[in-house]
C-alpha atoms as a PDB file:
ATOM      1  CA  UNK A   1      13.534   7.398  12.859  1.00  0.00           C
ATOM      2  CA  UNK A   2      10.485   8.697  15.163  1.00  0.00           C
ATOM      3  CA  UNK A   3       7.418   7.335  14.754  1.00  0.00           C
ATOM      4  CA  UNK A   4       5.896  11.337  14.191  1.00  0.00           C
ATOM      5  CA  UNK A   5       8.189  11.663  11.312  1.00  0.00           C
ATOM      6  CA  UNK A   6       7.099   8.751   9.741  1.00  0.00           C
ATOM      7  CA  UNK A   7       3.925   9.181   7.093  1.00  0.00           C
ATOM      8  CA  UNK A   8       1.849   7.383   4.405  1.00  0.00           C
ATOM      9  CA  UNK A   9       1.076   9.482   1.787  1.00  0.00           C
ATOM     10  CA  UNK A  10      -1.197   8.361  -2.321  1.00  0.00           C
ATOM     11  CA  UNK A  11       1.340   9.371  -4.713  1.00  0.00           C
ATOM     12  CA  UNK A  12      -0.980   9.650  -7.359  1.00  0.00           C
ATOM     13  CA  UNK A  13       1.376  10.313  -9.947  1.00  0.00           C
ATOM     14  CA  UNK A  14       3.623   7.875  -9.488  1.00  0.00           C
ATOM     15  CA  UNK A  15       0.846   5.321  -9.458  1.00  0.00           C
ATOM     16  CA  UNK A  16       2.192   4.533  -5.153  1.00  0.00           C
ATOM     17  CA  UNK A  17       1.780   4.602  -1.607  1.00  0.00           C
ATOM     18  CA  UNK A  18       4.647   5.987   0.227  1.00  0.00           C
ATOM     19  CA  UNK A  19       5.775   5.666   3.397  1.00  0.00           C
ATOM     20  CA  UNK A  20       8.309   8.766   4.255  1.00  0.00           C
ATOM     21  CA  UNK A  21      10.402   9.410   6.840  1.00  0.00           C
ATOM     22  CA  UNK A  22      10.240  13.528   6.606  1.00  0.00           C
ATOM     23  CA  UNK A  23      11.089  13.550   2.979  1.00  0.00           C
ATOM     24  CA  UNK A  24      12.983  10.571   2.033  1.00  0.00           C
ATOM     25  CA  UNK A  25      10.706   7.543   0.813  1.00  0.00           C
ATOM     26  CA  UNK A  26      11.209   4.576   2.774  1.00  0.00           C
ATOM     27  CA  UNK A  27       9.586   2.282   1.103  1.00  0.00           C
ATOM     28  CA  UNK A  28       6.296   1.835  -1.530  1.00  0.00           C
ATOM     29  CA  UNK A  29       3.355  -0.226  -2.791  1.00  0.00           C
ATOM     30  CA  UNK A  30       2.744   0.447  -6.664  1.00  0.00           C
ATOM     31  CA  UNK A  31       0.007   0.335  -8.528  1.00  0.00           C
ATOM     32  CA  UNK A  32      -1.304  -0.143 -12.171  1.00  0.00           C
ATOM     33  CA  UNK A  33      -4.756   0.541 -13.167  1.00  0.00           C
ATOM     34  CA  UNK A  34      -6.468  -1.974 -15.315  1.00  0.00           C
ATOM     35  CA  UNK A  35      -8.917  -2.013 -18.227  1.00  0.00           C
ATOM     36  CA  UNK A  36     -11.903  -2.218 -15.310  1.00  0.00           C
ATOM     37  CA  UNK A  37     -10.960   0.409 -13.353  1.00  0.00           C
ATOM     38  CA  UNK A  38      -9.326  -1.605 -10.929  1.00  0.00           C
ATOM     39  CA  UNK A  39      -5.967  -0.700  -9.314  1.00  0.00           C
ATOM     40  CA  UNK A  40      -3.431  -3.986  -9.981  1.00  0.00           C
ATOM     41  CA  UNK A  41      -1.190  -3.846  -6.764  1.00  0.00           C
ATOM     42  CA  UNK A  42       2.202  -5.218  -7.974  1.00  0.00           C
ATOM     43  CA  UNK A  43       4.968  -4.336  -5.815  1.00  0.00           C
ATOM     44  CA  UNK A  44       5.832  -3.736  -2.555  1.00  0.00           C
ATOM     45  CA  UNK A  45       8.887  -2.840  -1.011  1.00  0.00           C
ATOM     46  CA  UNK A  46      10.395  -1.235   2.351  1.00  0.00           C
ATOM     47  CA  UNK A  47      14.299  -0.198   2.831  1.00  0.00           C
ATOM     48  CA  UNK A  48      15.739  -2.841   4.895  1.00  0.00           C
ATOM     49  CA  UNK A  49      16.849  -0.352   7.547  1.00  0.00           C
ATOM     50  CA  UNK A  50      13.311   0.134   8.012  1.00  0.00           C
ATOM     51  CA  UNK A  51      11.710  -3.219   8.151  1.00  0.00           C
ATOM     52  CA  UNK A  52      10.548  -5.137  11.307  1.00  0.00           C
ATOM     53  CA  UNK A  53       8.823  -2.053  12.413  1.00  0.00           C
ATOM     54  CA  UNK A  54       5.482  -2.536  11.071  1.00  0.00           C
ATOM     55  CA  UNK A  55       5.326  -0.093   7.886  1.00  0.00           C
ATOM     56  CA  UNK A  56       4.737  -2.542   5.350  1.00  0.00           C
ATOM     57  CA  UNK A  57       1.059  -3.180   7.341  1.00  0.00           C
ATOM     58  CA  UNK A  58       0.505   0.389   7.879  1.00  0.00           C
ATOM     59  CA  UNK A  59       1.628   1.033   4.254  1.00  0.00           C
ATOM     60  CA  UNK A  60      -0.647  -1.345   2.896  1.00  0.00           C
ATOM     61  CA  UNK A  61      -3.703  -0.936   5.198  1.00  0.00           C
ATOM     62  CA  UNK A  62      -3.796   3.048   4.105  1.00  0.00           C
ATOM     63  CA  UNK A  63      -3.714   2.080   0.913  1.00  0.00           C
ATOM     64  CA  UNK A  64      -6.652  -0.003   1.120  1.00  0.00           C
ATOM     65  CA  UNK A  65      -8.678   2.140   3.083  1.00  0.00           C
ATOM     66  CA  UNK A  66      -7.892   5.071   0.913  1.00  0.00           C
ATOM     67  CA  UNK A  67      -8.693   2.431  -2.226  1.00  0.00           C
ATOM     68  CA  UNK A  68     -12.586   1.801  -0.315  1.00  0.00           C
ATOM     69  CA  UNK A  69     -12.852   5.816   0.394  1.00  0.00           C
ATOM     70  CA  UNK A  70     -12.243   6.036  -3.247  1.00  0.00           C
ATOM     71  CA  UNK A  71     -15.230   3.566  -4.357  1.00  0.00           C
ATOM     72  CA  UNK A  72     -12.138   1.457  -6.283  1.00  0.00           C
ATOM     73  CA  UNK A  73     -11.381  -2.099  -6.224  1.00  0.00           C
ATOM     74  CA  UNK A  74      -8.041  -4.148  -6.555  1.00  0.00           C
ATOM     75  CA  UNK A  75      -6.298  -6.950  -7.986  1.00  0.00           C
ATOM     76  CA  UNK A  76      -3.151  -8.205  -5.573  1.00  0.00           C
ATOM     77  CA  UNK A  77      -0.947  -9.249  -7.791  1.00  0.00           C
ATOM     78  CA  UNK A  78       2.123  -8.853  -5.368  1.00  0.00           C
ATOM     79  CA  UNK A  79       2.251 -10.731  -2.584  1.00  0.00           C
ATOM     80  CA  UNK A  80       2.680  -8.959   0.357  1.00  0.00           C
ATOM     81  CA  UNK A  81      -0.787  -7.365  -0.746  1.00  0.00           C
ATOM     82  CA  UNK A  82      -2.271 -10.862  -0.919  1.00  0.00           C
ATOM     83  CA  UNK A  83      -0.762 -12.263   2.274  1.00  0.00           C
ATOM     84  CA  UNK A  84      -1.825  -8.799   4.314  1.00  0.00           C
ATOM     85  CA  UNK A  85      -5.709  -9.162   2.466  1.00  0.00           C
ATOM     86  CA  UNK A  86      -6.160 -12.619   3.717  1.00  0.00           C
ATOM     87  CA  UNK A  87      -4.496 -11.588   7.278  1.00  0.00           C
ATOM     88  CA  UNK A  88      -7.303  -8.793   7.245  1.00  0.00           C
ATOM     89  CA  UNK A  89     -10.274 -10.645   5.784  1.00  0.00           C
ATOM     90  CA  UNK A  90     -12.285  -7.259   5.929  1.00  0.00           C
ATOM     91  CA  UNK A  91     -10.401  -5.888   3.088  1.00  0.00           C
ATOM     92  CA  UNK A  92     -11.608  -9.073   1.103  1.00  0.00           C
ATOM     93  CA  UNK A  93     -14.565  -7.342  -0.404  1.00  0.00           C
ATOM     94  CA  UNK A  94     -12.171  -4.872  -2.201  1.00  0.00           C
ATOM     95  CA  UNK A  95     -10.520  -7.744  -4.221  1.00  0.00           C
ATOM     96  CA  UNK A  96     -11.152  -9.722  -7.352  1.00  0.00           C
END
């Protein structure tokens, strides 16, 4: 893996993040919507050849800031969401 072939991308039709590595998905955060509006985070998940390398923060820090460019807000129901939310306390006003 090179970092340049590595990308976050809003699959919005499979209700995820991705992070790819060219084409092959590496790893995911999913996504419900809920009766508000808001976008119920519940899963989160990188290949284990992958992990240690920092994705699952940039995974989950695009997803936020593409959540805030969107005017959304979230519910982190899966923990690595929660943990990363209270690691970045400006990502806090997002949540409820």
């Amino acid at each position: 893996m090179s970092d340049s072939s590595v990308t976050v991308v809003h699959n919005a039709e499979k209700q995820r993040y991705e992070v790819r590595d060219d084409d092959a998905v590496v790893g995911y955060t999913q996504y419900h919507p809920d009766d508000d509006g808001r976008l119920v985070f519940d899963h989160t998940e990188i290949d284990k050849g992958y992990s240690g390398q920092g994705l699952g923060g940039k995974l989950v820090g695009f997803a936020l800031d593409d959540v805030r460019d969107r005017g959304k807000r979230i519910v982190a129901i899966c923990s690595y969401v929660d943990k990363f939310i209270e690691k970045h306390p400006d990502y806090r006003d997002l949540t409820d």
